[in-house]
Protein backbone atom coordinates (compact mmCIF):
# COMPACT_ATOMS: atom_id res chain seq x y z
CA UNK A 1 40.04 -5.06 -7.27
CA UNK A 2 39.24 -5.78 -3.38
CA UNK A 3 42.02 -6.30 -1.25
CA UNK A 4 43.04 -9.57 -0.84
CA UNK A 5 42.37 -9.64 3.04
CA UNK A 6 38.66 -8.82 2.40
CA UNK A 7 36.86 -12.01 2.96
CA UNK A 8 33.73 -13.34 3.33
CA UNK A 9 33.17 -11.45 6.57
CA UNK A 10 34.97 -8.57 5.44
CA UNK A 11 32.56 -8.37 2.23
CA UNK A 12 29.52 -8.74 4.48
CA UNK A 13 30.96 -6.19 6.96
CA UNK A 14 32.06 -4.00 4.22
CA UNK A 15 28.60 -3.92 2.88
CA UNK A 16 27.21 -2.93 6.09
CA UNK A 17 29.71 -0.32 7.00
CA UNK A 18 28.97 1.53 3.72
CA UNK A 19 25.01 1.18 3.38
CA UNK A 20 22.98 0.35 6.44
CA UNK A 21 23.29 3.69 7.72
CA UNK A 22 21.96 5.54 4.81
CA UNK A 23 19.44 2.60 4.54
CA UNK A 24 18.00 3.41 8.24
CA UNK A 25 17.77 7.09 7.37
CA UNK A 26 15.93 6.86 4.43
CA UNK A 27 13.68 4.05 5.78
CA UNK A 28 12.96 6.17 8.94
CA UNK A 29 11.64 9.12 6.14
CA UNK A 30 10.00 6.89 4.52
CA UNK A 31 7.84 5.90 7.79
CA UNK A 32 7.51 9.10 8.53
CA UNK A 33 6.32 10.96 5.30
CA UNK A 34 3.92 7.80 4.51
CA UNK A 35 2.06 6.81 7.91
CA UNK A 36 0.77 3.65 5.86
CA UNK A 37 4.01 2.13 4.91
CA UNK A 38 5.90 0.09 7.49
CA UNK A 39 10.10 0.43 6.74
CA UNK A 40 11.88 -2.17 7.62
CA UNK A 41 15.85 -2.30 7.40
CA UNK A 42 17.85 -5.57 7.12
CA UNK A 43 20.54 -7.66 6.59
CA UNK A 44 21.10 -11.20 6.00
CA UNK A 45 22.91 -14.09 4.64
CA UNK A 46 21.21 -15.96 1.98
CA UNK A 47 21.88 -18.99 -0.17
CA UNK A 48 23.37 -21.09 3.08
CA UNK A 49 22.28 -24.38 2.01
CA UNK A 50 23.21 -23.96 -1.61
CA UNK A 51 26.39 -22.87 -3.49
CA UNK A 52 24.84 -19.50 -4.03
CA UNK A 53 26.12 -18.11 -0.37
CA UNK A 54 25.03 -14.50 -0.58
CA UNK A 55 24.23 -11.44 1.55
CA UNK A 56 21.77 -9.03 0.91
CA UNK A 57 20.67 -5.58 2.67
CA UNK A 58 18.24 -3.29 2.07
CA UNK A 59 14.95 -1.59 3.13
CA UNK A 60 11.34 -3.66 2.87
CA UNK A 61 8.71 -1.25 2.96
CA UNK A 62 4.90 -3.01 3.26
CA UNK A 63 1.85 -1.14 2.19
CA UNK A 64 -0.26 -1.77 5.27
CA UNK A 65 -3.58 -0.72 2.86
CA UNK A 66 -2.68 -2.43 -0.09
CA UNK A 67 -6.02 -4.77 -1.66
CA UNK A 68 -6.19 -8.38 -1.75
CA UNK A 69 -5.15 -8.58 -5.28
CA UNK A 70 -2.32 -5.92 -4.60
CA UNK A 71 1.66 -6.73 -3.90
CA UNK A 72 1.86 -5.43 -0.43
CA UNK A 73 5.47 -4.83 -0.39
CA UNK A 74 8.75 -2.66 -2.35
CA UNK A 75 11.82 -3.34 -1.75
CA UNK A 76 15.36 -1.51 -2.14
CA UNK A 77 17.85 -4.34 -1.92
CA UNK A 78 22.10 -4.57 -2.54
CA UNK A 79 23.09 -8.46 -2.52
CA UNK A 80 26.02 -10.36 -3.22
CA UNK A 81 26.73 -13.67 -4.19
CA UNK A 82 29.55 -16.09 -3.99
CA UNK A 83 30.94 -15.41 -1.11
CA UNK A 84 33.17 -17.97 -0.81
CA UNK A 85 34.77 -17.90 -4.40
CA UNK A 86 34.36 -14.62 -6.44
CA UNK A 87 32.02 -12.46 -4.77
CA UNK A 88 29.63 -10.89 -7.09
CA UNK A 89 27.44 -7.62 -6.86
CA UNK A 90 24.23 -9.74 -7.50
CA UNK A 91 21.41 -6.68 -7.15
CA UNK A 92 21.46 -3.39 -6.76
CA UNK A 93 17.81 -2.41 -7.12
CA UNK A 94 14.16 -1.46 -6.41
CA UNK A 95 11.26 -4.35 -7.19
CA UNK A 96 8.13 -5.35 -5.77
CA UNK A 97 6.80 -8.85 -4.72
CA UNK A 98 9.64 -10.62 -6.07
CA UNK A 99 12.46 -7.89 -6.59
CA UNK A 100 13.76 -9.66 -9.04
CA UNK A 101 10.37 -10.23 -11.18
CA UNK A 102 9.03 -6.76 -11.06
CA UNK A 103 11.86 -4.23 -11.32
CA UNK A 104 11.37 -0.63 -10.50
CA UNK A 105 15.13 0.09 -10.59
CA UNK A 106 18.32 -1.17 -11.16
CA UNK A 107 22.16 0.09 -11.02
CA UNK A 108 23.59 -3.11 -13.39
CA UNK A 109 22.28 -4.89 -15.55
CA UNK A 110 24.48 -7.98 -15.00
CA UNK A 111 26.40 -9.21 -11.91
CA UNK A 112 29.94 -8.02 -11.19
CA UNK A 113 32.41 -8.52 -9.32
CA UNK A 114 32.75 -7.03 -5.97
CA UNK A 115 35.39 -4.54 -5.93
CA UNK A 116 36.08 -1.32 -4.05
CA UNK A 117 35.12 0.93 -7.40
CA UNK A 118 32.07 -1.25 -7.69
CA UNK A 119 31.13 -0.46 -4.00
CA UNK A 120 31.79 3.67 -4.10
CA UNK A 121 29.44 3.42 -7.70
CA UNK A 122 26.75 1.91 -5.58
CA UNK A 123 27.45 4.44 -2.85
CA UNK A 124 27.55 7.46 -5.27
CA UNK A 125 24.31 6.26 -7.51
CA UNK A 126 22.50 5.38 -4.34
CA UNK A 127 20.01 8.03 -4.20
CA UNK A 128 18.78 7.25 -7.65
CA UNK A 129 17.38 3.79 -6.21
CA UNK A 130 16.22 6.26 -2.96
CA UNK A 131 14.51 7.77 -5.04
CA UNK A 132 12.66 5.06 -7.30
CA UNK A 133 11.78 3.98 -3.70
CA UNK A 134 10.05 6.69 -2.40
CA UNK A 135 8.25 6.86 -5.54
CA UNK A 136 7.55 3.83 -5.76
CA UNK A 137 5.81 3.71 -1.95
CA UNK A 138 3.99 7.31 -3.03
CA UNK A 139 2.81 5.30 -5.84
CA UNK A 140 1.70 2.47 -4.08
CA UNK A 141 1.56 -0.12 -6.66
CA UNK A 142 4.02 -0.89 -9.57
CA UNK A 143 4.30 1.48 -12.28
CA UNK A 144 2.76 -1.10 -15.13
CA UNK A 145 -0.36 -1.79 -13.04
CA UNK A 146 -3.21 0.96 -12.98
């Protein structure tokens, strides 16, 4: 279970403590080892005007040379949701376009609950969604199109 002093802010903060750093490295090898790709880290709240009140973080890498008819953009993203009641791990995951309609990767299949076990199996399975990232950008296009 969290600690009962770990609030709203505290989840948000706690988030970014454990994962924007490893988020900047990979995102600065990522620009580097793919001149084409522009990596992008952030973090923001999301939700505000609906009872949804979420975070999420991650890395958006776009394709600079991707075709008309292409998604131009991958994304590794960790978000939460419910801030204010029962924060939930919403995502922890690779998709493209829509992360949530074209799924590379995933760590759970289902929401749950944010807690600190849930947070150090994010933090130890990690690489496995740095991974499907950088494969996915190599790639350059989601793995069902040809």
């Amino acid at each position: 279970m969290i600690p009962a002093n770990l609030d709203v802010t505290n989840v948000v903060q706690e988030l970014e403590n454990r994962f924007l750093s490893g988020l900047q490295g990979v995102a600065k090898e990522i620009a580097e080892q793919f001149p084409g790709v522009k990596a992008i880290v952030w973090s923001s709240p999301v939700g505000s005007l609906t009872d949804y009140q979420g975070h999420d973080l991650g890395i958006d890498c776009l394709l600079t040379a991707a075709g008309p008819d292409q998604p131009d953009n991958v994304a590794l993203i960790i978000g939460v949701r419910h801030l204010t009641t029962t924060p939930l791990i919403d995502r922890a995951g690779v998709g493209w376009g829509d992360p949530s309609v074209r799924v590379e990767a995933e760590l759970f299949p289902e929401p749950m609950e944010v807690t600190t076990e849930a947070l150090q199996e994010i933090e130890t399975r990690l690489p496995l969604l740095y991974d499907a990232l950088k494969r996915a950008v190599r790639r350059g296009r989601p793995p069902d199109e040809t």
